[in-house]
Protein backbone atom coordinates (compact mmCIF):
# COMPACT_ATOMS: atom_id res chain seq x y z
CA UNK A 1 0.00 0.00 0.00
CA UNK A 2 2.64 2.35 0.56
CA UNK A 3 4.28 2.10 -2.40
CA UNK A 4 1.25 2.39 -3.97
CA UNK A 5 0.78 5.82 -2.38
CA UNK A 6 4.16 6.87 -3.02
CA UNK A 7 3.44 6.35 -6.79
CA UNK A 8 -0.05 8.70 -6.12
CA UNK A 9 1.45 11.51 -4.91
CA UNK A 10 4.22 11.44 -7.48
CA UNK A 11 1.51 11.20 -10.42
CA UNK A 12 -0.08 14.18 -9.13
CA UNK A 13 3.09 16.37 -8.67
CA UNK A 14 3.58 15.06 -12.76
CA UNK A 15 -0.10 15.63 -13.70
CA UNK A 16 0.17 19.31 -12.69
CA UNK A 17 3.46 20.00 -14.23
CA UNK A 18 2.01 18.34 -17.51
CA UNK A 19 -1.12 20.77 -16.97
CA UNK A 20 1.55 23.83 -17.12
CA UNK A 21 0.94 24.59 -13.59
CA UNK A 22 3.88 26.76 -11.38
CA UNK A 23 6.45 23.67 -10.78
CA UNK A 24 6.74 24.89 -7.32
CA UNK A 25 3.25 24.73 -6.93
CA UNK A 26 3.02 21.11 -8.25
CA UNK A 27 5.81 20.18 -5.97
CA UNK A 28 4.37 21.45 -3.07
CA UNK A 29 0.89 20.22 -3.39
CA UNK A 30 2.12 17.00 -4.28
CA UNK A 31 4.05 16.82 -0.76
CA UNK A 32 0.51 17.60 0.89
CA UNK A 33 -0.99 14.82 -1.15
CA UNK A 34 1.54 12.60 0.23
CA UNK A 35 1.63 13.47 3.75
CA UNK A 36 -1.97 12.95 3.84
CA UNK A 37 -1.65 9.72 1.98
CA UNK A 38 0.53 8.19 4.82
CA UNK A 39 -1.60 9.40 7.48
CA UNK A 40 -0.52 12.58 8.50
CA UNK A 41 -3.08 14.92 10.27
CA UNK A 42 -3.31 18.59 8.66
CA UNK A 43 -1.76 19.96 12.08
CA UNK A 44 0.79 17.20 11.59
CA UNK A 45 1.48 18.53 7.89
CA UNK A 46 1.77 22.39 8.97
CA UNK A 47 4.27 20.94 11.87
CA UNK A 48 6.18 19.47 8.91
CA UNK A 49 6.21 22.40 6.78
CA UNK A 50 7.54 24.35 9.38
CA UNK A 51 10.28 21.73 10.73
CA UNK A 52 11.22 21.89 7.21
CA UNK A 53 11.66 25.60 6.80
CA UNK A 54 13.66 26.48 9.52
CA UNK A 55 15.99 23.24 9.00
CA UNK A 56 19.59 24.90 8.48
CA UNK A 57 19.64 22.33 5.40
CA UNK A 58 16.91 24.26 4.03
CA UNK A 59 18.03 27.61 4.89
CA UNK A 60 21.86 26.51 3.66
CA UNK A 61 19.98 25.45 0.45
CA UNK A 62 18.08 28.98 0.23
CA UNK A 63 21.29 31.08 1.19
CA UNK A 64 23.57 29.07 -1.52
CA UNK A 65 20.97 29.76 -4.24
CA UNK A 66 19.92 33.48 -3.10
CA UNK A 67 24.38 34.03 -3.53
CA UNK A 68 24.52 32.43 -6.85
CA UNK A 69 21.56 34.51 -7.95
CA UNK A 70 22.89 37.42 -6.67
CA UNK A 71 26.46 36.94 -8.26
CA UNK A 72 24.68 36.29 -11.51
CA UNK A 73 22.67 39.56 -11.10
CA UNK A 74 26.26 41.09 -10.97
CA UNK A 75 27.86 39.84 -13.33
CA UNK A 76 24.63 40.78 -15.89
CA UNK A 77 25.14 44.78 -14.70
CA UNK A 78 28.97 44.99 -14.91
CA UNK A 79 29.33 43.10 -18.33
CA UNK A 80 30.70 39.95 -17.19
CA UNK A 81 28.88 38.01 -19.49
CA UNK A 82 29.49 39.64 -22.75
CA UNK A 83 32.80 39.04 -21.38
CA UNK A 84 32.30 35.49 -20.92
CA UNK A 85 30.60 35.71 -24.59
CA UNK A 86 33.81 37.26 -25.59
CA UNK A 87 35.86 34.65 -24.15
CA UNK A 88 33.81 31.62 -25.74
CA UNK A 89 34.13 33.52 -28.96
CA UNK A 90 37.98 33.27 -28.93
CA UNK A 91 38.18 29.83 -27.23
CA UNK A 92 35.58 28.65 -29.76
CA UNK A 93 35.64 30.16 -33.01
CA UNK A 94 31.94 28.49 -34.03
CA UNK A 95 30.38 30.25 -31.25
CA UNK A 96 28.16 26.87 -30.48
CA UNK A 97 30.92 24.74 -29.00
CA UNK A 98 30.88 27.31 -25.77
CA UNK A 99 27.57 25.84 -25.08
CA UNK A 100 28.69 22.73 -24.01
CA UNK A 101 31.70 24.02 -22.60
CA UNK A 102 30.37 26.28 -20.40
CA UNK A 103 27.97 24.33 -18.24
CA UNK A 104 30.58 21.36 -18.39
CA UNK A 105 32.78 24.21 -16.34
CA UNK A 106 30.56 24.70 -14.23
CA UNK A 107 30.15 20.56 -13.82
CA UNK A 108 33.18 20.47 -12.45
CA UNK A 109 31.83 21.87 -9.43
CA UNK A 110 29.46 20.12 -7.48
CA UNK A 111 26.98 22.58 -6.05
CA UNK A 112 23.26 22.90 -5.69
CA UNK A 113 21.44 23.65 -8.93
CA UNK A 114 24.62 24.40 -10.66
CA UNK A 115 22.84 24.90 -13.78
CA UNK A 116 21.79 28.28 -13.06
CA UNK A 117 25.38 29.53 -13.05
CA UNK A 118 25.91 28.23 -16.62
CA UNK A 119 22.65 29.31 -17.89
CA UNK A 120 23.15 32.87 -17.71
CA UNK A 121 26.94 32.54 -19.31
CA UNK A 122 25.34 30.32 -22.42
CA UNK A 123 21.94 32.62 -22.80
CA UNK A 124 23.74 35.01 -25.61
CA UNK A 125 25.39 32.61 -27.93
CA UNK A 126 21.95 30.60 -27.45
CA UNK A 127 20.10 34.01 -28.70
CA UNK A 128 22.20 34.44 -31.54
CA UNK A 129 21.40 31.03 -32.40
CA UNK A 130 17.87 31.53 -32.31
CA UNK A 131 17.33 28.82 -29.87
CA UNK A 132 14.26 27.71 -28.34
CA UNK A 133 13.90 27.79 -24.52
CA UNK A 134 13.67 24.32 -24.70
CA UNK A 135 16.92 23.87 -26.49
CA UNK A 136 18.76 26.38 -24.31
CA UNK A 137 17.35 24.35 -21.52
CA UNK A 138 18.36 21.06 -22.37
CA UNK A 139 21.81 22.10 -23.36
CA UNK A 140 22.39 23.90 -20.44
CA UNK A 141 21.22 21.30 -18.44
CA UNK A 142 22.88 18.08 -20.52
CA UNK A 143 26.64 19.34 -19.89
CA UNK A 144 26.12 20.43 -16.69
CA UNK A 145 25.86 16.74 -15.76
CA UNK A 146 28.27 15.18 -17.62
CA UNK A 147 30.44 14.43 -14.85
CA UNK A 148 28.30 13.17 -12.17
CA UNK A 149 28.66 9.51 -13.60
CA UNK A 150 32.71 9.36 -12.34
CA UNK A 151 33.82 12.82 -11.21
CA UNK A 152 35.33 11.91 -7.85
CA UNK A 153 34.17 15.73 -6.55
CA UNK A 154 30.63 14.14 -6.56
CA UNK A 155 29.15 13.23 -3.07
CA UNK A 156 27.38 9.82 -4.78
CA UNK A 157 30.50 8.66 -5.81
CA UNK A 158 32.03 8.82 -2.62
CA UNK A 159 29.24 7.72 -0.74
CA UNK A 160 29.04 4.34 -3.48
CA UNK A 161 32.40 3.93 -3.00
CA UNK A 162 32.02 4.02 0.93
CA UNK A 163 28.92 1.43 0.92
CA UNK A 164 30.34 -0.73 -1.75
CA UNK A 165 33.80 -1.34 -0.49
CA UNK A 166 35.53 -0.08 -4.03
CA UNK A 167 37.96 2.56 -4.46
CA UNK A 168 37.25 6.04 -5.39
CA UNK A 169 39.56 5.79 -7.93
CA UNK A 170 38.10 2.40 -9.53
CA UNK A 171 34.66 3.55 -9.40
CA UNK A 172 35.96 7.02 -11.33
CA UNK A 173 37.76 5.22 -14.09
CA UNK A 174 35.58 2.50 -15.04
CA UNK A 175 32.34 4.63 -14.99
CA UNK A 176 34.19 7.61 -16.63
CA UNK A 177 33.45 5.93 -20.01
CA UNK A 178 29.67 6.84 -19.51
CA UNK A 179 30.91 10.48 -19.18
CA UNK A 180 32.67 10.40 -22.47
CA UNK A 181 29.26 8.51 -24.12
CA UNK A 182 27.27 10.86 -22.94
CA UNK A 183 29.56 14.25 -24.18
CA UNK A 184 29.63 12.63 -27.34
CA UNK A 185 25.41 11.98 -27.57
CA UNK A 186 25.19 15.62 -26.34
CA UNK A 187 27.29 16.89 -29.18
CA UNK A 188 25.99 14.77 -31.34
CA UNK A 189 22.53 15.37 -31.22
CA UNK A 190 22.44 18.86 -29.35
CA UNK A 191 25.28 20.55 -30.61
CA UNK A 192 26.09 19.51 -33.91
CA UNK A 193 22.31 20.50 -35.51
CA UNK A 194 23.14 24.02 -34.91
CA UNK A 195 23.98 26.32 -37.37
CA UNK A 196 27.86 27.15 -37.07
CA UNK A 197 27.25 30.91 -36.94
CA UNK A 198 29.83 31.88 -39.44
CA UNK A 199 33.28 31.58 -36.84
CA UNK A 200 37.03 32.99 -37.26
CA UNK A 201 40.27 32.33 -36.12
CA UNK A 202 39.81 33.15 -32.91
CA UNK A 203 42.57 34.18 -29.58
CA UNK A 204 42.93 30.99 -27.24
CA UNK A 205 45.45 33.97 -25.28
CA UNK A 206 42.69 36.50 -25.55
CA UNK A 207 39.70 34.28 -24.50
CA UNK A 208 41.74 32.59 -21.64
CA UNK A 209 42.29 36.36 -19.93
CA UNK A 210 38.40 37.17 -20.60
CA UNK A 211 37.30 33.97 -19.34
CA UNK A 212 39.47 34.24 -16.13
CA UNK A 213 38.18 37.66 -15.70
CA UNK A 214 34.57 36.90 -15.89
CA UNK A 215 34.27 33.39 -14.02
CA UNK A 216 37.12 34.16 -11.07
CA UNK A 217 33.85 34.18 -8.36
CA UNK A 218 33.23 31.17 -9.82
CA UNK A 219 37.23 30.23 -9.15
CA UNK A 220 36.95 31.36 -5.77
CA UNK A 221 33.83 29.10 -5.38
CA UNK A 222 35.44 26.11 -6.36
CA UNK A 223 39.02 26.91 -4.08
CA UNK A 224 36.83 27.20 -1.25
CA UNK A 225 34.07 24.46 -1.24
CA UNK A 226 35.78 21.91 -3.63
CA UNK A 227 39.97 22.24 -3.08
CA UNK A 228 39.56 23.90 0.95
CA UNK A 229 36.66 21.69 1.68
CA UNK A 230 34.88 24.41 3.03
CA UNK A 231 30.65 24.05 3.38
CA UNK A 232 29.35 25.32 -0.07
CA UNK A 233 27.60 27.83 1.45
CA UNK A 234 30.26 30.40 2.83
CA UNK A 235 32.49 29.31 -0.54
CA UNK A 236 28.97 30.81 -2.46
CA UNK A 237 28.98 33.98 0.09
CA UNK A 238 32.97 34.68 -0.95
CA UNK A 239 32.40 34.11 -4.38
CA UNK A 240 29.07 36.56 -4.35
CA UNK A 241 31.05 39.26 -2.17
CA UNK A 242 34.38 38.84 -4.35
CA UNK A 243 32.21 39.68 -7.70
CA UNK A 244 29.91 42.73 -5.69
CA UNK A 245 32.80 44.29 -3.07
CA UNK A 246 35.21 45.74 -6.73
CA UNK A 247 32.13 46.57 -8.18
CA UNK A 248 30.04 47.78 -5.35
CA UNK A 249 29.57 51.65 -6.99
CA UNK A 250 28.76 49.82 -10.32
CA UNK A 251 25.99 47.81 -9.57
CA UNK A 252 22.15 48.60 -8.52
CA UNK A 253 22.35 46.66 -4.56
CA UNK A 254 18.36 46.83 -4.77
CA UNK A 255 18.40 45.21 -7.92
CA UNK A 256 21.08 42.37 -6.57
CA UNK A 257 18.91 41.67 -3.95
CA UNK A 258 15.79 41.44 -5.77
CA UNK A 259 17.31 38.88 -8.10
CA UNK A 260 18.63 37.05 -5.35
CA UNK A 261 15.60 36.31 -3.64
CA UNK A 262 12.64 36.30 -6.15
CA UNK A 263 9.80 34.73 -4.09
CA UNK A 264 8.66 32.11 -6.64
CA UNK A 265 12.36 30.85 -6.39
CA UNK A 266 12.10 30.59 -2.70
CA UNK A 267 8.74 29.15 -3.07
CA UNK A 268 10.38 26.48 -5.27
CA UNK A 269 13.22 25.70 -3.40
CA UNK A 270 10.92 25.26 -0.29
CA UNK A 271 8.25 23.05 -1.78
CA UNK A 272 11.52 20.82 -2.90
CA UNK A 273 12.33 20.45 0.59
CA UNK A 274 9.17 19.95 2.03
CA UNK A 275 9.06 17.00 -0.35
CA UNK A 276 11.77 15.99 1.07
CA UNK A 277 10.87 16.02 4.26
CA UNK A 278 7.47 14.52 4.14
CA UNK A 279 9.52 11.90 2.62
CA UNK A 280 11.60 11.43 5.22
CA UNK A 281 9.46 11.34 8.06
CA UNK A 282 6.59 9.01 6.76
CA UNK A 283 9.04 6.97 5.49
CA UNK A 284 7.97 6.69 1.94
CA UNK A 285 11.52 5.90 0.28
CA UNK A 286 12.78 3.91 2.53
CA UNK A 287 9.79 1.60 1.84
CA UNK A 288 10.15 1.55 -1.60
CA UNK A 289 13.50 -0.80 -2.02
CA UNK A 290 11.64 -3.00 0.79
CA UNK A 291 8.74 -3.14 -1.35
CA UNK A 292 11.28 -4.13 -4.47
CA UNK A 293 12.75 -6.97 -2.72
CA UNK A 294 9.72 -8.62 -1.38
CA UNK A 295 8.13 -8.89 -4.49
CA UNK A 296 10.73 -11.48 -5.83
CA UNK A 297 11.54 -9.69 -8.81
CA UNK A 298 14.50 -10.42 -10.88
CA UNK A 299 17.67 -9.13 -9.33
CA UNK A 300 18.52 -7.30 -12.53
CA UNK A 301 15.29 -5.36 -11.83
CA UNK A 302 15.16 -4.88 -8.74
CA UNK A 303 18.63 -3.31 -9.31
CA UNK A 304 17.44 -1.25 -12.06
CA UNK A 305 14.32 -0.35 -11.36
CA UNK A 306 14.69 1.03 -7.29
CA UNK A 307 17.24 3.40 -7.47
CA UNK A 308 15.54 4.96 -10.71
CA UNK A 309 12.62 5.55 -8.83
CA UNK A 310 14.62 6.55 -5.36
CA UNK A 311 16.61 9.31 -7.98
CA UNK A 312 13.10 10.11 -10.17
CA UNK A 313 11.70 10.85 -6.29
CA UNK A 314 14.71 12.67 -5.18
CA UNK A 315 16.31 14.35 -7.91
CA UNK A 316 19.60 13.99 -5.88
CA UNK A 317 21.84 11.17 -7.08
CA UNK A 318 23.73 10.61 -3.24
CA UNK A 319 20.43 10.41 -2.11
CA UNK A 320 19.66 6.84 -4.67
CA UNK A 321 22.62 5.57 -3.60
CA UNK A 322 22.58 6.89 -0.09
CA UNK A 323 19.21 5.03 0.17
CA UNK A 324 19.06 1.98 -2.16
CA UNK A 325 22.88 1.23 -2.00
CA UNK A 326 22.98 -0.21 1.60
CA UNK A 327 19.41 -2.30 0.69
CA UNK A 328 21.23 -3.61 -2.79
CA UNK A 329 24.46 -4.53 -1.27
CA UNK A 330 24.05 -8.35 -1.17
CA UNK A 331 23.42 -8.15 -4.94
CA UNK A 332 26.50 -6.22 -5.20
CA UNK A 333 28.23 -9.53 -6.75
CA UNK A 334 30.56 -7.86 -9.29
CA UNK A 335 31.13 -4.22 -10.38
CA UNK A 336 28.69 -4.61 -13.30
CA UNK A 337 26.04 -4.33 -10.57
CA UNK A 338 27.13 -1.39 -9.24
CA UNK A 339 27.11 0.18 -12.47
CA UNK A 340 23.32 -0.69 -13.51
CA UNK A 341 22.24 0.53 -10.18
CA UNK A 342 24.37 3.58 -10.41
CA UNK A 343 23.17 4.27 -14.47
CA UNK A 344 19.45 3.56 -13.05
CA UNK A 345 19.60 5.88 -10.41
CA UNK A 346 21.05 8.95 -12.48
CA UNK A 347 18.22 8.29 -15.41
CA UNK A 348 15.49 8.85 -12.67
CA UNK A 349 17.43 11.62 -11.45
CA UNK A 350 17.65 13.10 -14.93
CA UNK A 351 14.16 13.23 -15.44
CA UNK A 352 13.24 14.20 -11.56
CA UNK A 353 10.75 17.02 -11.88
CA UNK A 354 12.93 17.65 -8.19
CA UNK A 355 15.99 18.06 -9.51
CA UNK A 356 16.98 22.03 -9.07
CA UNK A 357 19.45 21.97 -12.24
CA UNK A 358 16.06 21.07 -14.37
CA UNK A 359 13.59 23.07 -12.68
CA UNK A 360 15.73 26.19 -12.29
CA UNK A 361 17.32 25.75 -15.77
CA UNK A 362 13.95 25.42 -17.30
CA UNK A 363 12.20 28.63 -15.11
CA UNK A 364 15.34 30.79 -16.22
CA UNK A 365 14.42 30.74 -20.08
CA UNK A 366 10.92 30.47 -19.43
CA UNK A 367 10.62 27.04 -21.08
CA UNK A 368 7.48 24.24 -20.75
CA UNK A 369 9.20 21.92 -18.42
CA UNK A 370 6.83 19.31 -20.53
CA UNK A 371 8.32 20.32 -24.08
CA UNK A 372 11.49 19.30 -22.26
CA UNK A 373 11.03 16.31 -20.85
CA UNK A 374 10.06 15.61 -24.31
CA UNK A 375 13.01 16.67 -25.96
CA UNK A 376 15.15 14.91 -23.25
CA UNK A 377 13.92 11.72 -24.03
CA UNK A 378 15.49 10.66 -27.06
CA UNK A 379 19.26 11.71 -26.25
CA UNK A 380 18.54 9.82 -22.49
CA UNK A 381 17.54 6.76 -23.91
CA UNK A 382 20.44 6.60 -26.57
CA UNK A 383 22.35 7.57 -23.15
CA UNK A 384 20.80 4.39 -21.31
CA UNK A 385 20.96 1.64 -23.80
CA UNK A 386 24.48 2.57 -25.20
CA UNK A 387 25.42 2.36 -21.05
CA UNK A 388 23.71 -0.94 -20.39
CA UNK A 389 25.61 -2.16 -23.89
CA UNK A 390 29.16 -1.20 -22.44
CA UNK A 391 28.17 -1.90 -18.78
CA UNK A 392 27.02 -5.51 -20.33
CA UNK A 393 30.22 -6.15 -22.83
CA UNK A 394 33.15 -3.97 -20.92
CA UNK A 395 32.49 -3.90 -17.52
């Protein structure tokens, strides 16, 4: 029964994105459908909403994505990204290239809806283009996830190789392959279609000097939270206050601060954790993999098929392995296991109406979150089938 209403409250949150209602307000309503659905009393449902709120992982969440928004607002008023145009222009002499390149940067970086640092940097090449926002959108939002399959920066990959019992450095190089497959699928079929918008010769010595320019908040970002180690959420407040203090008579402050806290973001980013939560508390995911394994499925399935659904319900991939790793571990025979489960888990994840990089990505061009999905299904599958193939035959 409960996995039953785990599925319920899902198809509703789906249902109302499908109907083109606000994604936070999908979200959120769907977490009241499934509180309710596992018994929860309407006081007990406020309590949770409010537990949820003032949780320092919500308020760390809010505060990382208010600084990233509010570094972006800076770098639009002081020209940093015609400068980071510039850059991609002399890096890249057909402009389109900088489109993966960018949000692969940014990939690099493991950091709460990371996407909406690239999506700014990408936006005027993808206007010159004459791109859709559902293009911009899934190209932003493609190469921004490249790396999460074997980057060892990435919390799931530590936390796999932690449960599992296999090296970091193992798990990095034999899964890396599914990073190169899917850079190639992305250019391929996202990047290659575009027209080349003419191109010249180009400065690699010029564009290096813009790019460093324009992105060192970003630099700062990364030596603080990724090489230092630092909480991402003071290496975010550095990186905001080293683009805003040089340029503090430059920029509008009221308009920095409006950008960085737009309500319907803060709506969004709440209703994602009050998902969470109500997850959490009834105990909805952890049921799930139970669920699996009683049914006497298949081990192939069950492998495949519960961290998909743990990542489409999270959007988070340490949270499919976090959860369904530890369940999964006796089937854990061989590291062509580990890889299904870990490929499984990052396609739900991929399509997780949850996931931040999507929903912000897709609420930043004003794009139909459903035109997407549809648009992301062709390249994903290609993604998933050519993975099982070399998971199958190399691995």
């Amino acid at each position: 029964m409960e996995l039953l209403y785990l599925i319920a409250s899902f198809a509703v949150i789906i249902a109302l994105i499908w109907l083109k209602i606000n994604i936070g307000v999908s979200i959120f309503v769907g977490s009241l459908v499934l509180a309710f659905l596992f018994g929860m009393s309407p006081s007990d449902a406020v309590m949770a909403l409010y537990h949820s709120v003032v949780s320092w992982e919500t308020i760390r969440l809010v505060l990382i994505i208010a600084f990233i928004m509010g570094m972006t607002s800076v770098f639009s008023q002081i020209g940093y990204l015609k400068d980071m145009e510039a850059a991609a222009g002399n890096l890249f002499p057909k402009a389109k290239y900088s489109l993966a390149m960018l949000p692969a940067l940014i990939g690099l970086m493991p950091m709460p809806a990371g996407a909406l640092v690239s999506a700014p940097m990408i936006d005027p090449v993808a206007g010159r283009l004459e791109m859709e926002p559902e293009e911009k959108t899934l190209v932003n939002y493609w190469f921004r996830h490249i790396w999460e399959h074997s980057w060892p920066m990435y919390q799931a990959i530590v936390i796999a190789s932690a449960i599992v019992g296999i090296s970091i450095r193992e798990i990095s190089t034999k899964m890396f392959p599914l990073t190169v497959l899917m850079t190639i699928i992305g250019y391929l079929m996202l990047i290659r279609p575009l027209p080349d918008d003419g191109g010249g010769e180009g400065d690699f010595r010029t564009g290096l000097k813009l790019l460093l320019k324009s992105t060192y908040p970003i630099l700062v970002i990364i030596l603080v939270s990724i090489v230092l180690g630092i909480d991402m959420v003071y290496g975010a407040f550095l990186g905001f206050l080293s683009a805003l203090i040089p340029n503090l008579k430059r920029v509008s402050l009221k308009e920095v601060i409006a950008h960085a806290l737009q309500p319907k973001i803060v709506f969004l980013l709440v209703s994602v954790m009050y998902f969470k939560y109500v997850l959490e508390v009834t105990g909805a995911v952890e049921a799930l993999p139970k669920a699996m394994l009683a049914m006497n499925l298949p081990v192939i399935l069950v492998l495949m098929v519960t961290p998909f659904v743990v990542g489409l319900m999270t959007g988070i991939s340490f949270a499919y392995v976090g959860m369904t790793f530890p369940l999964l571990l006796p089937f854990f025979t061989s590291f062509d296991r580990v890889a299904l489960a870990y490929l499984s888990g990052y396609m739900g994840m991929l399509f997780s109406p949850v996931h931040l990089c999507l929903v912000f990505s897709a609420e930043y061009y004003g794009a139909e979150l459903r035109r997407v999905y549809l648009r992301l299904l062709v390249p994903a599958l290609v993604l998933f089938l050519l993975g099982l193939l070399y998971i199958a035959v190399v691995l």
